[in-house]
Structure formats: C-alpha cells, structure tokens
C-alpha atoms as a PDB file:
ATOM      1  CA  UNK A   1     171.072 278.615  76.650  1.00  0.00           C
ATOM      2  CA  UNK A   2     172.792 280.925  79.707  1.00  0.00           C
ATOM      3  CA  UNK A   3     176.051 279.925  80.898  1.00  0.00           C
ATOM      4  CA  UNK A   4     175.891 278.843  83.562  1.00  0.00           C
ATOM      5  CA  UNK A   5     179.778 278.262  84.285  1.00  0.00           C
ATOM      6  CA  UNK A   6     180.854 279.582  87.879  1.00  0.00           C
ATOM      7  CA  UNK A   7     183.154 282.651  87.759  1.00  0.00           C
ATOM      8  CA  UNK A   8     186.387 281.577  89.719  1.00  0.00           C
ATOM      9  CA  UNK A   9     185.534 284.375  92.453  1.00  0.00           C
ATOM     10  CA  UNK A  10     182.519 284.325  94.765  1.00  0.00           C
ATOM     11  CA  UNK A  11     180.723 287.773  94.883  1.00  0.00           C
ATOM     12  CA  UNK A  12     181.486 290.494  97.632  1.00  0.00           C
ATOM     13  CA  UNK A  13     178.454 291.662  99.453  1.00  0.00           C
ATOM     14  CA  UNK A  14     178.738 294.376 101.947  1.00  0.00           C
ATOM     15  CA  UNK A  15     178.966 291.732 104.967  1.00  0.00           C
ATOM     16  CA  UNK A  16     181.512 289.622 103.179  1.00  0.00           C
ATOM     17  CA  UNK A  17     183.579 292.018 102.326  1.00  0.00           C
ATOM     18  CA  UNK A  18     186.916 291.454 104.964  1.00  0.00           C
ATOM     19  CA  UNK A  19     187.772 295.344 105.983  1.00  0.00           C
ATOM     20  CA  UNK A  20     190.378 294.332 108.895  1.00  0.00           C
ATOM     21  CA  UNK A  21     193.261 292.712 106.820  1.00  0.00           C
ATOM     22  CA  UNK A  22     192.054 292.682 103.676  1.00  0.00           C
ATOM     23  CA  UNK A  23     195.499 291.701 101.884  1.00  0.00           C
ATOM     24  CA  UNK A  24     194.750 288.268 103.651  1.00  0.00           C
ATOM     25  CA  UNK A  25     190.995 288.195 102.302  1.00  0.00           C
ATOM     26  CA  UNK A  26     189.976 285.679  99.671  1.00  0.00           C
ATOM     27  CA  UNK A  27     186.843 285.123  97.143  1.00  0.00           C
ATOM     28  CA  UNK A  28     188.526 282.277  95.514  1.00  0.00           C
ATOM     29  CA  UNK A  29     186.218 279.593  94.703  1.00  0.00           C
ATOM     30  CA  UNK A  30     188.601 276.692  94.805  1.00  0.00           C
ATOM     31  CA  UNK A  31     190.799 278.253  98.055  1.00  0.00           C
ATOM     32  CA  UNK A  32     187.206 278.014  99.988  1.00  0.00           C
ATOM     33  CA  UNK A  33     186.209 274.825  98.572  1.00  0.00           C
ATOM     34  CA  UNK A  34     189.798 273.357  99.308  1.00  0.00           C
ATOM     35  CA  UNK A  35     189.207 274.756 103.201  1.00  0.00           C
ATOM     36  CA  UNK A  36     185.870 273.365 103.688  1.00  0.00           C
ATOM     37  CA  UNK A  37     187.066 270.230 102.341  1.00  0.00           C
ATOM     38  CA  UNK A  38     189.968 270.046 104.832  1.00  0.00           C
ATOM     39  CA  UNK A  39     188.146 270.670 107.721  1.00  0.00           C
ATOM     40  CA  UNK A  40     186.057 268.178 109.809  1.00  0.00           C
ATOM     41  CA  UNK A  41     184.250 271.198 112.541  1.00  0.00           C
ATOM     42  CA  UNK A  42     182.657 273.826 111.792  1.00  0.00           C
ATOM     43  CA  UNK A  43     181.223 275.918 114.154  1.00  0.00           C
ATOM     44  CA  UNK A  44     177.812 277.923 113.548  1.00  0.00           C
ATOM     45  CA  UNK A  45     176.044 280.496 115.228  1.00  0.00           C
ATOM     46  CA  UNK A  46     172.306 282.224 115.269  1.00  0.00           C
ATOM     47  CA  UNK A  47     169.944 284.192 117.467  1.00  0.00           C
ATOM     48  CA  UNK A  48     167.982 281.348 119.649  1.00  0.00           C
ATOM     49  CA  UNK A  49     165.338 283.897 121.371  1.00  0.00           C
ATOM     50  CA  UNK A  50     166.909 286.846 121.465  1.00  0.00           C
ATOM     51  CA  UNK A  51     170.379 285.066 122.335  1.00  0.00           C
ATOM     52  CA  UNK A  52     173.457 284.281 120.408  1.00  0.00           C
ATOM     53  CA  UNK A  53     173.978 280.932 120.026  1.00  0.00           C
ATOM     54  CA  UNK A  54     176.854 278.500 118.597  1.00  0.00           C
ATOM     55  CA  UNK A  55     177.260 274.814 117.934  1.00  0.00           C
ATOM     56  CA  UNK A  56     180.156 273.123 116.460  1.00  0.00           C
ATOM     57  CA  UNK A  57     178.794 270.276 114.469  1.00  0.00           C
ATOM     58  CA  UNK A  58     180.820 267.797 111.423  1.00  0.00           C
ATOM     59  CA  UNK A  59     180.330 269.098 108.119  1.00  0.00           C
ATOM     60  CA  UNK A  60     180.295 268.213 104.468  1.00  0.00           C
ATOM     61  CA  UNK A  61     180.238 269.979 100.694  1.00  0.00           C
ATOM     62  CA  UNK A  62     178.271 269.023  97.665  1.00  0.00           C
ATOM     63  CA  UNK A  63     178.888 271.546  95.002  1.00  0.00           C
ATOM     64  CA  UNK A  64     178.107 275.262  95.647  1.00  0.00           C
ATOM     65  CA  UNK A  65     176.275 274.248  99.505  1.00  0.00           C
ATOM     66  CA  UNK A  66     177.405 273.002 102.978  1.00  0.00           C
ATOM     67  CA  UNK A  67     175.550 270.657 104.778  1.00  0.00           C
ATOM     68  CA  UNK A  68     175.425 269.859 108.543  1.00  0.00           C
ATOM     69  CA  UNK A  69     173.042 267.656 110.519  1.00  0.00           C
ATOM     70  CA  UNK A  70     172.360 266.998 114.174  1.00  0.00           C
ATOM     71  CA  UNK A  71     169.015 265.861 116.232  1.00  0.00           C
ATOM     72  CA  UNK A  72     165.493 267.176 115.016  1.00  0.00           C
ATOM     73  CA  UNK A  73     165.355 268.769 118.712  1.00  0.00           C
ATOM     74  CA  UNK A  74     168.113 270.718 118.357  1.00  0.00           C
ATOM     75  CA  UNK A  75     166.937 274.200 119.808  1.00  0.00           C
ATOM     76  CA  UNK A  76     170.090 275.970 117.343  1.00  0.00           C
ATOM     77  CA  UNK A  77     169.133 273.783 114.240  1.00  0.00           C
ATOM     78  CA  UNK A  78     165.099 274.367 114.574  1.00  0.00           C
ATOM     79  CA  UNK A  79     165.938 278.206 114.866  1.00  0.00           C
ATOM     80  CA  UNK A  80     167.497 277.882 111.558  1.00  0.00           C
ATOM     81  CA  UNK A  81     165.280 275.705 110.028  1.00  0.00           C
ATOM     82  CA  UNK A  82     162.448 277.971 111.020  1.00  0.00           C
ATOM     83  CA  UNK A  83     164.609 280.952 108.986  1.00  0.00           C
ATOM     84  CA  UNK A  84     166.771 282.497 111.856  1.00  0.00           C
ATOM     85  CA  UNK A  85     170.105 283.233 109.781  1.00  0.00           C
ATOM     86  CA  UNK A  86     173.322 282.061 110.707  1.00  0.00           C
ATOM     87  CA  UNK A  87     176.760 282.219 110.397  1.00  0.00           C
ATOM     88  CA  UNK A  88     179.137 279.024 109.720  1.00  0.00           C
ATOM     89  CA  UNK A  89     183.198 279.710 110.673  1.00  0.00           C
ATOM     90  CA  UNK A  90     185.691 276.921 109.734  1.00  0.00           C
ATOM     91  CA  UNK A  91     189.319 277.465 110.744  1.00  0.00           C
ATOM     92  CA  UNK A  92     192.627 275.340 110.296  1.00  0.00           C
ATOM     93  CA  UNK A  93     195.749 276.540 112.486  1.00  0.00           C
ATOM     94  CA  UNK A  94     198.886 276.344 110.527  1.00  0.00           C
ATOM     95  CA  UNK A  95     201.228 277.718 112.933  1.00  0.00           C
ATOM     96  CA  UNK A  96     201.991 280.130 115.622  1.00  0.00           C
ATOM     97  CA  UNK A  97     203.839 283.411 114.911  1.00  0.00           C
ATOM     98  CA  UNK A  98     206.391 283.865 117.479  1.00  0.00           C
ATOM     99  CA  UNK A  99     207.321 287.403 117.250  1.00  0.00           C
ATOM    100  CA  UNK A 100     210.295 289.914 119.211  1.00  0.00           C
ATOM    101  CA  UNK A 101     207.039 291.799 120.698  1.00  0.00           C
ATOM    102  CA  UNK A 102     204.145 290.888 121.954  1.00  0.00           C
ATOM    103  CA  UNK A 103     202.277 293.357 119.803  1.00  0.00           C
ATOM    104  CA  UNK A 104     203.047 290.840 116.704  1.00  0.00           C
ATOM    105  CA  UNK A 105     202.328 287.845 118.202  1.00  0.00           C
ATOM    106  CA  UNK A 106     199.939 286.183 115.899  1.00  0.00           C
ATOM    107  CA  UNK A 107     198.824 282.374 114.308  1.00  0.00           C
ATOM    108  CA  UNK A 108     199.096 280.698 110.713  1.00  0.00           C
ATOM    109  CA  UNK A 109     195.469 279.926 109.581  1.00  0.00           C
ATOM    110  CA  UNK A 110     193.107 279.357 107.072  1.00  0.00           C
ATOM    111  CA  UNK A 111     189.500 280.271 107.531  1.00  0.00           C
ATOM    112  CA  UNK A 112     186.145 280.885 105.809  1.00  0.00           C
ATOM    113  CA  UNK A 113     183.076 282.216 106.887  1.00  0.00           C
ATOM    114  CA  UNK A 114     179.994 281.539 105.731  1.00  0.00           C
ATOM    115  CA  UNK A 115     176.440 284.064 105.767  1.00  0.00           C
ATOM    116  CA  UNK A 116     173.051 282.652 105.271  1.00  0.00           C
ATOM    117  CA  UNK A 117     169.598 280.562 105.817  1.00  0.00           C
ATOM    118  CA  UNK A 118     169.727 276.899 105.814  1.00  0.00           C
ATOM    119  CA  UNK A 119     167.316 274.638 103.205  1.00  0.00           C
ATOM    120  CA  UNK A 120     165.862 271.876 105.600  1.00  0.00           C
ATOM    121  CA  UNK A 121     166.295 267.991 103.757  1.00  0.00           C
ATOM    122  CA  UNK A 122     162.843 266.804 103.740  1.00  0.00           C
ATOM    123  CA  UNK A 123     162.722 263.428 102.241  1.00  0.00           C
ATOM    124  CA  UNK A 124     163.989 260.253 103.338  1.00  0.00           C
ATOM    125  CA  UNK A 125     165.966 259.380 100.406  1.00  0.00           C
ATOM    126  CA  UNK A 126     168.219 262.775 100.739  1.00  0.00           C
ATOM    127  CA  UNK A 127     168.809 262.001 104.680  1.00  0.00           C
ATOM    128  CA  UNK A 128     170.354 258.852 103.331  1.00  0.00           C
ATOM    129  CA  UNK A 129     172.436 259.904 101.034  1.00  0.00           C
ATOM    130  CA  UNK A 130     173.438 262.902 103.408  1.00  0.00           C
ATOM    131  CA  UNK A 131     174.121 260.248 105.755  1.00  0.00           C
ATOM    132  CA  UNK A 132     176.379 258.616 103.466  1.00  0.00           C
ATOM    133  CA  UNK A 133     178.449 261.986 102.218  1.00  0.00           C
ATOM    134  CA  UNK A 134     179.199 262.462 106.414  1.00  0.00           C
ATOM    135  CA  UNK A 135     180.274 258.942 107.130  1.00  0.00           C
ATOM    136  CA  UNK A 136     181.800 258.731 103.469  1.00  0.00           C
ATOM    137  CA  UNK A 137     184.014 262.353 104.639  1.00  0.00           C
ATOM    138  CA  UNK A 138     184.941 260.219 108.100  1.00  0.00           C
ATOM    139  CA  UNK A 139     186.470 256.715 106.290  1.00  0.00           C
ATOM    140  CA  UNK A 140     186.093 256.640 102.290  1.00  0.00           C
ATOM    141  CA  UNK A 141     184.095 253.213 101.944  1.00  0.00           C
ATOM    142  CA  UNK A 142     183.028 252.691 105.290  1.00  0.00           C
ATOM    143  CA  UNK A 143     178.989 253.336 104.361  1.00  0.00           C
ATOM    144  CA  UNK A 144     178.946 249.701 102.652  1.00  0.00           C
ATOM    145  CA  UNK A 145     180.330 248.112 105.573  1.00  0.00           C
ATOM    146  CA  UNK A 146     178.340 249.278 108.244  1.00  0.00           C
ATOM    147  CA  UNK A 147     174.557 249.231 109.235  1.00  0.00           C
ATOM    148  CA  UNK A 148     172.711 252.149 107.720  1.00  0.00           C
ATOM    149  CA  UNK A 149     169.815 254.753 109.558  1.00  0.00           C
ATOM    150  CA  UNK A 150     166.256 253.390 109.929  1.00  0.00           C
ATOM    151  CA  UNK A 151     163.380 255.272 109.559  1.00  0.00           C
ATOM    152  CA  UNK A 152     163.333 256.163 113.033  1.00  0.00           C
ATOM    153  CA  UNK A 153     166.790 257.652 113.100  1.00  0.00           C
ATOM    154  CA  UNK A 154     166.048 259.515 109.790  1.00  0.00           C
ATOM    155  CA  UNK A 155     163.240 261.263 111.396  1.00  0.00           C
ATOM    156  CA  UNK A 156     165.312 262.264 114.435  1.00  0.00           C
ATOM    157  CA  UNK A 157     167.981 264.012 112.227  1.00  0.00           C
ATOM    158  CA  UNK A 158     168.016 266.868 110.667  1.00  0.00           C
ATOM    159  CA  UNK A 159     170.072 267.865 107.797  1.00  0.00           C
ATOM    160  CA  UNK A 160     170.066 271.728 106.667  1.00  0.00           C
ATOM    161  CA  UNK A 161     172.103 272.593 103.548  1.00  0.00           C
ATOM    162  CA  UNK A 162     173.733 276.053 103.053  1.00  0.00           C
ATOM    163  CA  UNK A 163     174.224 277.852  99.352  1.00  0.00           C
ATOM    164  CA  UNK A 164     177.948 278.803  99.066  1.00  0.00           C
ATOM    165  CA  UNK A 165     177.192 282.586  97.899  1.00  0.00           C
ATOM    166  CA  UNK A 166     177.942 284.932 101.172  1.00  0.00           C
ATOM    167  CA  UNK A 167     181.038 283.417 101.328  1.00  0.00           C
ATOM    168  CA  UNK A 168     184.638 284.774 102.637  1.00  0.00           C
ATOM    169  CA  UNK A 169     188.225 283.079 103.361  1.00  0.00           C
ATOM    170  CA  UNK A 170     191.256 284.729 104.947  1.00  0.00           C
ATOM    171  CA  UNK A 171     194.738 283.519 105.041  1.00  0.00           C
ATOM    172  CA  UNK A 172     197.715 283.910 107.310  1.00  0.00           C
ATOM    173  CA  UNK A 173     201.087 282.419 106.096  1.00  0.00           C
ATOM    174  CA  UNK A 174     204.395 283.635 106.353  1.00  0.00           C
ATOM    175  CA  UNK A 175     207.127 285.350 108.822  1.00  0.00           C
ATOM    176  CA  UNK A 176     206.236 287.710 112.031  1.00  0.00           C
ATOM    177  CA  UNK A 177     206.364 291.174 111.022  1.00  0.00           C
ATOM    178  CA  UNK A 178     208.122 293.205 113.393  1.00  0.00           C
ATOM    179  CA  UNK A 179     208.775 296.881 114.078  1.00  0.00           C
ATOM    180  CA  UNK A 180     212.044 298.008 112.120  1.00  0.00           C
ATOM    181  CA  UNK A 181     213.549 298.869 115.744  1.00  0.00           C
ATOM    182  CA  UNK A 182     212.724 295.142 117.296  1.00  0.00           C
ATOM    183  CA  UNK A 183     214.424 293.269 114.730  1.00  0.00           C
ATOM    184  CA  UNK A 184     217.786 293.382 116.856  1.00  0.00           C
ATOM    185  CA  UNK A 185     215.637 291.956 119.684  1.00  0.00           C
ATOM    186  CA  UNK A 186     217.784 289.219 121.847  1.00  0.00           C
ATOM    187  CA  UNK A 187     215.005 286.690 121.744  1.00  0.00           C
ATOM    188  CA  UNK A 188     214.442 283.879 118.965  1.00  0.00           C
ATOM    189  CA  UNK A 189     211.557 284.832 116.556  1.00  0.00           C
ATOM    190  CA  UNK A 190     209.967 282.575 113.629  1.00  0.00           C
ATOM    191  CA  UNK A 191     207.109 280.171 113.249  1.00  0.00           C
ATOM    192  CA  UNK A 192     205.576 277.187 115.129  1.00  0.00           C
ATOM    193  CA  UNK A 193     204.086 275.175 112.739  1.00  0.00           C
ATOM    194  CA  UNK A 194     200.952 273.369 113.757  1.00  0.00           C
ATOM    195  CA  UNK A 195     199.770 269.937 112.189  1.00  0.00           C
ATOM    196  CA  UNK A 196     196.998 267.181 113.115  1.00  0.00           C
ATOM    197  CA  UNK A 197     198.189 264.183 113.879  1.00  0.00           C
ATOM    198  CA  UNK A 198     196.176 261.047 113.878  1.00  0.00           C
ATOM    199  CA  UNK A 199     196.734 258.479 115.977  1.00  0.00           C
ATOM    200  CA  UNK A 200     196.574 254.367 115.342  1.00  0.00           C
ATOM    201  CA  UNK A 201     193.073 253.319 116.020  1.00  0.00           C
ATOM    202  CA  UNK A 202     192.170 251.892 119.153  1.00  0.00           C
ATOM    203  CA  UNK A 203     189.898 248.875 118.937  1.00  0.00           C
ATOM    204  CA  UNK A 204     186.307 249.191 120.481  1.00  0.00           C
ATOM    205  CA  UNK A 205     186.639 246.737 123.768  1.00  0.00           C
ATOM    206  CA  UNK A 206     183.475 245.086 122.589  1.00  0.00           C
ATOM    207  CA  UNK A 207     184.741 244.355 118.777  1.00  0.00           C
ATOM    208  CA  UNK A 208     183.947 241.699 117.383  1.00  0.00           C
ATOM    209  CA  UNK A 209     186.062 239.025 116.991  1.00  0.00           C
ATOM    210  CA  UNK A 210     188.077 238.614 113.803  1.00  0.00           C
ATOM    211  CA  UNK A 211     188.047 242.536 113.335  1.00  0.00           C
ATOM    212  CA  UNK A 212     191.145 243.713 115.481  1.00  0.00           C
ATOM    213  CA  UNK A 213     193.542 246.120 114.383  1.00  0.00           C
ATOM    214  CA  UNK A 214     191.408 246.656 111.249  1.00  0.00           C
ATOM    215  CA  UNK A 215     190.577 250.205 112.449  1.00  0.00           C
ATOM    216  CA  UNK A 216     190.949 253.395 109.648  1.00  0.00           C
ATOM    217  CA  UNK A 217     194.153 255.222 109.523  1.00  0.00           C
ATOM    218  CA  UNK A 218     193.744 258.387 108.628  1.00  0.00           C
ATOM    219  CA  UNK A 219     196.560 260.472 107.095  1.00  0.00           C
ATOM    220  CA  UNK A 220     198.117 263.441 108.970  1.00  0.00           C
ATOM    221  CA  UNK A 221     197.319 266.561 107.723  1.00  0.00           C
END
C-alpha cells in the first residue's frame, strides 16, 4: 500500500512560489493550517464576465480543503462553481512597524493565499454538516442548541470546497529595518502591536426570556 502520509511542506508551483520577500515565504503545512484556523474572513476573488471580482465570505478547514458558502445566486460563487478559478487571501495583522523613514514603514502579519477551482457540495447531508463545521467555528456547541437549515435553506446555499495544494503563507514579525544612516533619527521607532478584542455579548432585544447574559464570550486573540 502507498503512503500516503503528507510531507510537512506543500509543493511550490510556479504561481505559488513568493518572489517579492521570499525570506518571509512559507510552505509549511501546519503554519498555513494554524492561519486558516485563526482567521474568521477570507476574502476571494475570480473573473465574473470578463471582470475581477472579490467577496469576503466566513470560512472553515476540514483536512487538506477550505470551504466557504454563501446564497445559490451568488453571481461570484456560480462563476466558480461553473469552473472560473479563484484566488482565496486570508490575513491577520499583528502589528504596525513604526519606522525612522517612511520608506520602512511596514505591518506585522500573517497571510496565506490560496490558487484553485472550487468542488460544489451537492447533497443535502454534506450542506448539513458544512453547516455545522461554520456555526461549530463561530461558538463550539452552539449547533445542538439552535434550530438547524430546512430543506429550503439547504437549497439556497451553496457550499464550494477548495483542495489545499496551490497553497502559500508569508510572515512578517520582528523590528523595522532601517537604513544604517537613520538609526540616529530623533523620532521613536518600534512596533504597534495589533490584537482582536472581543467584546461582552449584547443580548438580542427580542431574547427570550430566561436567556439574558447567556451570550458566547469569545477569547481575545
């Protein structure tokens, strides 16, 4: 029998490889995992008649693919599902770089991008359980709790799954780096770090009562 173990680097294809910066370029399997993970947005694009086109739209991993989902109408989603390629970008902002010139100004991040055609979900029984990985992602245990999609909202939602193969990260972290000459610069220089920050939850003003206060806190990341 093959092995069928995954190597702990994706591939590099021509259009993955990262040319500008390519110290900060990564193929690490469990770096891009870990950034998809974090991330709640994505953002993709394709050609919609001769156009460019972008969305951002929640998203969710299972494995080596990416899944997103929106309405059946979608003009961007029925491109892709009628084999338009596209592009997925996910980015987290770490920080600002605050440098002595303005030339070296720069941001903290963490980013992956994402080539390929997206695999429509056909049956019924994979729109639920897609349905439960996205609300699952929102609030761990919240799918038991809460009324799950009919056939009717099935059929107006569209799920399209993405293989994890054209796949790229690239990471910012650390200090500005300035000219040798700027360093004696009068002007403070170092990093802004950036965080998110989620608030207490605010209850619906048609809750039911009994259920105040009971909303999900999510942890800052």
């Amino acid at each position: 029998m093959a092995d069928m173990t995954l190597s702990e680097q994706y591939e590099v294809h021509p259009h993955t490889k990262v040319v500008r910066g390519p110290k900060r370029a990564s193929y690490d399997r469990e770096l891009v995992h870990g950034i998809i993970d974090d991330a709640l947005i994505c953002h993709v694009g394709t050609v919609v008649n001769g156009r460019p086109a972008m969305i951002p739209t929640a998203h969710w991993r299972v494995g080596e693919r990416i899944y997103i989902h929106g309405a059946s109408k979608n003009r961007i989603l029925t491109a892709i599902a009628d084999g338009a390629e596209a592009c997925l970008c996910i980015t987290h902002l770490d920080g600002l770089v605050m440098a002595r010139s303005a030339f070296h100004h720069s941001a903290n991040y963490r980013s992956v991008i994402i080539y390929g055609k997206g695999a429509v979900v056909t049956d019924d029984a994979g729109k639920m359980e897609h349905s439960r990985l996205f609300v699952e992602k929102l609030e761990p245990g919240r799918w038991d709790k809460i009324r799950q999609p009919n056939k009717q909202e099935l059929k107006a939602t569209m799920f399209l799954g993405f293989d994890l193969e054209q796949v790229s990260a690239k990471v910012r972290a650390g200090d500005p780096v300035d000219d040798d000459e700027d360093y004696d610069w009068p002007v403070w220089a170092g990093i802004l770090p950036s965080t998110t920050h989620w608030g207490t939850p605010i209850d619906d003003t048609r809750i039911k009562p009994g259920f105040e206060g009971q909303g999900y806190l999510r942890t800052s990341s």
